[in-house]
Protein backbone atom coordinates (compact mmCIF):
# COMPACT_ATOMS: atom_id res chain seq x y z
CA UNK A 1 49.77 28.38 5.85
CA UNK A 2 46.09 29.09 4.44
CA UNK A 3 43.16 27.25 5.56
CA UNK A 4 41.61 24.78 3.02
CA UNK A 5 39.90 25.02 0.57
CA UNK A 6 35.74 25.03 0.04
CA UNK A 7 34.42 21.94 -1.78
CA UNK A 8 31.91 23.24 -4.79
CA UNK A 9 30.41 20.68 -7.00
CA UNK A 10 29.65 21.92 -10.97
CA UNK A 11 26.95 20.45 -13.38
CA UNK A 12 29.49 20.21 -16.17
CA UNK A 13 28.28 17.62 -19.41
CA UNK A 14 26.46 15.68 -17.46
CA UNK A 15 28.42 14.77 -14.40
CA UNK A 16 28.74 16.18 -11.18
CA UNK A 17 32.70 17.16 -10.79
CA UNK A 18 34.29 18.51 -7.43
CA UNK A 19 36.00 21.86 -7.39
CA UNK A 20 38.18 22.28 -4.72
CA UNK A 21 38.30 26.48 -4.53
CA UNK A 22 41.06 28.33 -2.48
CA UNK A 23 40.15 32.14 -1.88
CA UNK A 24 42.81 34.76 -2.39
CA UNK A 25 44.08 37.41 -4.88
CA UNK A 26 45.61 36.97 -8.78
CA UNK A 27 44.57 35.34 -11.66
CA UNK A 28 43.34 32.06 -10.83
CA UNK A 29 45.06 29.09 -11.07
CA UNK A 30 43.57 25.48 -12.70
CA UNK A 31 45.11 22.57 -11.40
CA UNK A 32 44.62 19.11 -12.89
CA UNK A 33 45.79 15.81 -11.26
CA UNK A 34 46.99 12.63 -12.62
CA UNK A 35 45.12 9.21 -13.16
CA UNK A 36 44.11 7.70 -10.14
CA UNK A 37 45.20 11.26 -7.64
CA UNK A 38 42.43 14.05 -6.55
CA UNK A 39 42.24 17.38 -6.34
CA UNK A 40 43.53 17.94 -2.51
CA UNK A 41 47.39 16.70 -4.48
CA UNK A 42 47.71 20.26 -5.18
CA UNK A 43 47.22 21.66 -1.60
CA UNK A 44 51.33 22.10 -0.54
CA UNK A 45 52.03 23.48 -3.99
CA UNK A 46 48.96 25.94 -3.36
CA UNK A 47 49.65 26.53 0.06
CA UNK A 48 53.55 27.72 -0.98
CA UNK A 49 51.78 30.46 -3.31
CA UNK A 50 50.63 32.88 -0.22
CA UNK A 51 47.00 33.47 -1.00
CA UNK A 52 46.27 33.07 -4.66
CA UNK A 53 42.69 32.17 -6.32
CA UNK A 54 43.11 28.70 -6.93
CA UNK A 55 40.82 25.61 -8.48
CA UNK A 56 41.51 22.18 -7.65
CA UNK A 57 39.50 19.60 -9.86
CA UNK A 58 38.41 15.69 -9.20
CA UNK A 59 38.23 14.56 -12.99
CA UNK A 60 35.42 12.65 -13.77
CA UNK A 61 36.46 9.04 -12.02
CA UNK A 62 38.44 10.33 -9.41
CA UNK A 63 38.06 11.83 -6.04
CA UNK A 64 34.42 12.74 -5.15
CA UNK A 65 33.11 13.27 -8.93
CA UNK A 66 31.08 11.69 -10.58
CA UNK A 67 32.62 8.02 -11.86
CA UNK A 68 31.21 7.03 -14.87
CA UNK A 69 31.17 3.07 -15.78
CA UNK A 70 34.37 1.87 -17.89
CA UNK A 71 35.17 2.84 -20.72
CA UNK A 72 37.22 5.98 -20.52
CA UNK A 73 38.18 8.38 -23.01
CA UNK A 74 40.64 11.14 -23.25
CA UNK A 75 39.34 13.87 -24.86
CA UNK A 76 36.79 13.57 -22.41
CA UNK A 77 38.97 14.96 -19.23
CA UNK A 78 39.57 18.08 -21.42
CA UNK A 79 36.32 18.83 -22.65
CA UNK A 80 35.13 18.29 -18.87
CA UNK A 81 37.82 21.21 -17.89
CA UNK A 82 36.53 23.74 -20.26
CA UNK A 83 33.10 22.86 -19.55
CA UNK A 84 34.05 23.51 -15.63
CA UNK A 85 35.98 26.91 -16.54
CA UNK A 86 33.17 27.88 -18.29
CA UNK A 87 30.54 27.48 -15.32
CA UNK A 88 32.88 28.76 -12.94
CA UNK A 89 33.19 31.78 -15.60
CA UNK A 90 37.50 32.11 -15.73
CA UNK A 91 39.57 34.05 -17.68
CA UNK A 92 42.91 34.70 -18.18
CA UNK A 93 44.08 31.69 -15.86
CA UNK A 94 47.04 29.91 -15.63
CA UNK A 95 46.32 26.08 -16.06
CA UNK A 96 48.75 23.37 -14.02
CA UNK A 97 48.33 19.96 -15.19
CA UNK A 98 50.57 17.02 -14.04
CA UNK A 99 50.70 13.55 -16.17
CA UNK A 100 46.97 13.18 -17.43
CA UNK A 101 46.33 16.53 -16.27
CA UNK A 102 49.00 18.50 -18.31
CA UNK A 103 47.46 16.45 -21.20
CA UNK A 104 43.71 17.39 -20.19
CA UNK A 105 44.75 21.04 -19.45
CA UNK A 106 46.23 21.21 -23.09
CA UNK A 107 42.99 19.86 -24.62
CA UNK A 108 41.09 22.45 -23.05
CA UNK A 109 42.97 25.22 -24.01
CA UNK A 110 42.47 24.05 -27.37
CA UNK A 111 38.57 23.65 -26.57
CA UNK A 112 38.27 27.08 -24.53
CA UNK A 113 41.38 29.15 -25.58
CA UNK A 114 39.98 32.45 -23.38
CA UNK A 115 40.35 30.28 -19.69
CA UNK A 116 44.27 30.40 -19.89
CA UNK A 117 46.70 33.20 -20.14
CA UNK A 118 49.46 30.81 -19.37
CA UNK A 119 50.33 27.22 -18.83
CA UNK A 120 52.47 24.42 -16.87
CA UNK A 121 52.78 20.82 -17.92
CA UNK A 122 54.57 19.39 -15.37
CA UNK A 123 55.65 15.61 -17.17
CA UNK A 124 52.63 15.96 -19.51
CA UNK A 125 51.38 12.45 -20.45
CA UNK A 126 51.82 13.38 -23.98
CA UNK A 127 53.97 10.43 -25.70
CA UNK A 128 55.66 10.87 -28.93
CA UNK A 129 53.21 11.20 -31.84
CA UNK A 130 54.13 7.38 -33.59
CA UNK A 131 52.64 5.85 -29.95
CA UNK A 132 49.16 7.00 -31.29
CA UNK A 133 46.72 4.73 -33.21
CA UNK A 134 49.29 1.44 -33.04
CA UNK A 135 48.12 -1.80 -31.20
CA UNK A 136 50.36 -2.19 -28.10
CA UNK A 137 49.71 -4.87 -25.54
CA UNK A 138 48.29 -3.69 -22.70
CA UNK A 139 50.81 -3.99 -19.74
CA UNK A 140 48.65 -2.22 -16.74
CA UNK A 141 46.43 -5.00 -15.60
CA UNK A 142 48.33 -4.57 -12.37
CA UNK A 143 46.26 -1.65 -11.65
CA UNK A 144 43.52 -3.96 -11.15
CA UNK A 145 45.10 -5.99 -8.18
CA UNK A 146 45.33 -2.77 -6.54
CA UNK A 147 44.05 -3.09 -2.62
CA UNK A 148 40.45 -0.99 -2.98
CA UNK A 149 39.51 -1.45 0.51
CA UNK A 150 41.00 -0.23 3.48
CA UNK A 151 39.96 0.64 7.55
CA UNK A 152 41.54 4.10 7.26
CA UNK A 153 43.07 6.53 5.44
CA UNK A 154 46.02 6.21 8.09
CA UNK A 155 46.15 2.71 7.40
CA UNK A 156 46.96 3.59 3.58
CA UNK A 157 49.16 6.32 4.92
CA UNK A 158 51.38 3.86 7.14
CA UNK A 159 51.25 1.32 4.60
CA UNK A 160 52.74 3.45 1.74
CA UNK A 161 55.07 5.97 3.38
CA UNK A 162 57.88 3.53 3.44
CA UNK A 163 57.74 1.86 0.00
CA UNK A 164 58.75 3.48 -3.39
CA UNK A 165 57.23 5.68 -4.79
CA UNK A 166 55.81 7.04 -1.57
CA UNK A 167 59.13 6.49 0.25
CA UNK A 168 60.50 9.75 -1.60
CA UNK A 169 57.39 11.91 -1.17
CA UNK A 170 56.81 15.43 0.35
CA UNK A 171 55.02 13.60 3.83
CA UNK A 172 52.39 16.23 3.27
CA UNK A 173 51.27 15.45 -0.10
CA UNK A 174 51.28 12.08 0.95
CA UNK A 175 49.32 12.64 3.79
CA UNK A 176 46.76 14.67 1.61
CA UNK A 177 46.92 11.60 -0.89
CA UNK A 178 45.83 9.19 1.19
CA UNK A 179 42.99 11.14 3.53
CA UNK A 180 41.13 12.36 0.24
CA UNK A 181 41.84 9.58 -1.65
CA UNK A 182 39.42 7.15 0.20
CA UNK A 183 35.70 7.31 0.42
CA UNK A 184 34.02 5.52 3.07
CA UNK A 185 32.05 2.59 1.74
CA UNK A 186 29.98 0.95 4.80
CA UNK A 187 32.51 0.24 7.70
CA UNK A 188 35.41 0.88 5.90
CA UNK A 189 36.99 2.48 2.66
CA UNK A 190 37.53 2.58 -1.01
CA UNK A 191 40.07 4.03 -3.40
CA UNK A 192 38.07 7.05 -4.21
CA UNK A 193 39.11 6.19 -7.85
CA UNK A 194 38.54 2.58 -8.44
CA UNK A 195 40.88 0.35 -10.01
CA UNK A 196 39.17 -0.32 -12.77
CA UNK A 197 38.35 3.30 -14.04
CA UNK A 198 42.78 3.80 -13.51
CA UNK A 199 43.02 0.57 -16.21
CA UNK A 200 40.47 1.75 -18.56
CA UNK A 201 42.56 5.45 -18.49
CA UNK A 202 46.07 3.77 -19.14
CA UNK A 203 44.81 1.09 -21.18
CA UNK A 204 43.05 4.21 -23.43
CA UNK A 205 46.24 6.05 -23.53
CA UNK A 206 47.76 5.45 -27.36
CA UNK A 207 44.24 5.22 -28.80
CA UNK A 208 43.81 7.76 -32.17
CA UNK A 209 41.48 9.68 -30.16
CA UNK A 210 43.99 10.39 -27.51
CA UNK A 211 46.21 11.80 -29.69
CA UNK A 212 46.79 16.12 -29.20
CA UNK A 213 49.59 16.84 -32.04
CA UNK A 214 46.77 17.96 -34.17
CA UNK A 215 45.44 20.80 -31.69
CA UNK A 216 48.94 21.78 -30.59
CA UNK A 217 50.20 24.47 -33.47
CA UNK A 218 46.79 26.48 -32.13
CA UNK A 219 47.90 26.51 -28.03
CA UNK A 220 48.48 30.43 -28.44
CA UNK A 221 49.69 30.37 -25.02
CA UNK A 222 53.00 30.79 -23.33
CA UNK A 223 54.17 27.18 -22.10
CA UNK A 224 56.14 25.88 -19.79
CA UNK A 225 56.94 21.95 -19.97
CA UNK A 226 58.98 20.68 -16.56
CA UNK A 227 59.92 16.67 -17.51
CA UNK A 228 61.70 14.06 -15.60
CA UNK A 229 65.14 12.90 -16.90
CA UNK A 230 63.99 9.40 -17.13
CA UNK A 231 62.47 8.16 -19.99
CA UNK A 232 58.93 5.99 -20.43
CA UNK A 233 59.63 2.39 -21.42
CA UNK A 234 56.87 0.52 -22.82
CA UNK A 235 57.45 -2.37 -22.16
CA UNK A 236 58.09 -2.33 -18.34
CA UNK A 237 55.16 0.27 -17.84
CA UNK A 238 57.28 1.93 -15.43
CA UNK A 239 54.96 4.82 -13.58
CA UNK A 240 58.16 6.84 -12.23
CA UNK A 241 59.19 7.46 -16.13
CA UNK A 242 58.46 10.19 -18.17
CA UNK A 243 55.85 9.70 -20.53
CA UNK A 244 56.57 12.85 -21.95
CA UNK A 245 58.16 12.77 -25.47
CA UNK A 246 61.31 14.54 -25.68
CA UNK A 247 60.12 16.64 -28.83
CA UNK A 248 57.14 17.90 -27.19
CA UNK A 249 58.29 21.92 -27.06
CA UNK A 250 59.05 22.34 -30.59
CA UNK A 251 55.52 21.41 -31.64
CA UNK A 252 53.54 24.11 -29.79
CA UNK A 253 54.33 27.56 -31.16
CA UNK A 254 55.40 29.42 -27.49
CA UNK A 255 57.02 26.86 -25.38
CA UNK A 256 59.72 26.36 -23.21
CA UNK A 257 60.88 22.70 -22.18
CA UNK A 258 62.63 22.62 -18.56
CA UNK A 259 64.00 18.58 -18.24
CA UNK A 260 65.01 18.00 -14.28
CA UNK A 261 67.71 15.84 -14.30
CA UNK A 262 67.72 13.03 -11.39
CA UNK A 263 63.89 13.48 -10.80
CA UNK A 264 60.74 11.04 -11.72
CA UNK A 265 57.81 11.58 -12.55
CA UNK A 266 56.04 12.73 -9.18
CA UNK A 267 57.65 16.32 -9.52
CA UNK A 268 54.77 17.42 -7.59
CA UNK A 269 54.85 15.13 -4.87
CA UNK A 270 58.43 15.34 -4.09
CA UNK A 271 59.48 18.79 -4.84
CA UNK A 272 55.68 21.10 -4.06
CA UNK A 273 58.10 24.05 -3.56
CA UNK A 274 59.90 23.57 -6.82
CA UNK A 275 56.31 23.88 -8.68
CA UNK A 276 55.03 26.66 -6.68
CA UNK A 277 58.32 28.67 -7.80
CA UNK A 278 57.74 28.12 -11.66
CA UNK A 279 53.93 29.10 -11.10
CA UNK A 280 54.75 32.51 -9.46
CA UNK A 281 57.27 32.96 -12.51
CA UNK A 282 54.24 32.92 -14.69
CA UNK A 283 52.08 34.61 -12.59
């Protein structure tokens, strides 16, 4: 098992955004987390890779970046990755993006096409192309009532490890959830991405802008798109579902679309071996 990682922090459009870097040998490898997760998700897949260059980003909102006041927009996750790649001066990467990540790590290939050789959407919130621009009610208020404070991150840890979807975790990612997903606030803690910057992501999630299918015939670069079996439905909201539309392959020029059969939508969290096994196939 490798040590951890060091904790950089790049001037990138105006925020301050945490890069979680992992020494070792290879092209590097880009990993981008879903709303409301952190950087420090990614540690068992990384640690199953035996020693490779590795980058582990908070987005802007999340973990120990910079959190902007409410409103959030899209684009702005992948802009904030190419601006990142670009201080941090990569080339020829491989980019791993789960849910909002996959989606962010898409938009800045488009945006920076020379930071990735290669790239792995792992259930890629990318929904199909008629969920785009429509008015939908907004069913994730429930993000909102989310507990914020707690006295530890063990606390959150024993709290969660027995309820779905924790219950079905890797118990190391969900360790690594919980200790870097709490900031200590006073004499106790807070989600280190507040409820209310999750809602404004979700509830920002069909707008026009949010829409890729118009930068997707230019992704030059080979693709590999893992989904879950189960489908999104709107109108339950359901956060184990895929949100990825079934179509998704056929739009970008060199892709290949792997659907896993009997798994949800935390690939990475349940299966970290199964994603470190497609990664060293690319690499």
């Amino acid at each position: 098992m490798q040590n951890g990682p060091a904790l950089r922090f790049l001037e990138v459009r105006g925020l301050r955004l945490a890069a979680w870097e992992w020494p070792g040998d290879g092209p590097p490898l880009v990993f981008a987390h879903a709303t409301g997760f952190h950087g420090r998700c990614w540690d068992a897949v990384i640690r199953r890779l035996g020693g490779r260059r590795a980058f582990a980003l908070d987005l802007r909102g999340h973990g120990r970046s910079t959190k902007p006041a409410p409103p959030y927009a899209w684009p702005d996750f992948g802009r904030d990755l190419a601006g990142a790649a670009e201080v941090l001066g990569l080339r020829d990467a491989i980019g791993i993006g789960h849910s909002m990540g996959g989606h962010s790590i898409v938009l800045a290939a488009a945006e920076r096409p020379e930071t990735f050789h290669a790239l792995l959407l792992i259930d890629p919130t990318i929904f199909a192309p008629d969920y785009y621009g429509r008015a939908r009610r907004h069913v994730a208020s429930f993000i909102l009532k989310r507990r914020n404070r707690w006295h530890s991150w063990e606390e959150m840890y024993e709290r969660f490890r027995g309820r779905e979807p924790f219950a079905s975790w890797n118990p190391e990612v969900l360790r690594d959830y919980c200790e870097y997903g709490v900031l200590p606030e006073g004499d106790e803690y807070v989600l280190a991405c507040p409820p209310a910057v999750e809602a404004s992501i979700y509830a920002a999630s069909n707008a026009r802008e949010a829409d890729p299918y118009g930068l997707l015939p230019g992704i030059a670069q080979a693709v590999t798109i893992l989904r879950a079996g189960r489908p999104w439905n709107l109108e339950t909201f359901d956060l184990s579902a895929s949100p990825t539309w079934a179509g998704l392959a056929a739009r970008v020029p060199c892709a290949r679309d792997i659907v896993l059969e009997g798994r949800n939508h935390y690939i990475p969290m349940e299966s970290p071996e199964l994603v470190a096994r497609e990664i060293a196939e690319l690499l």
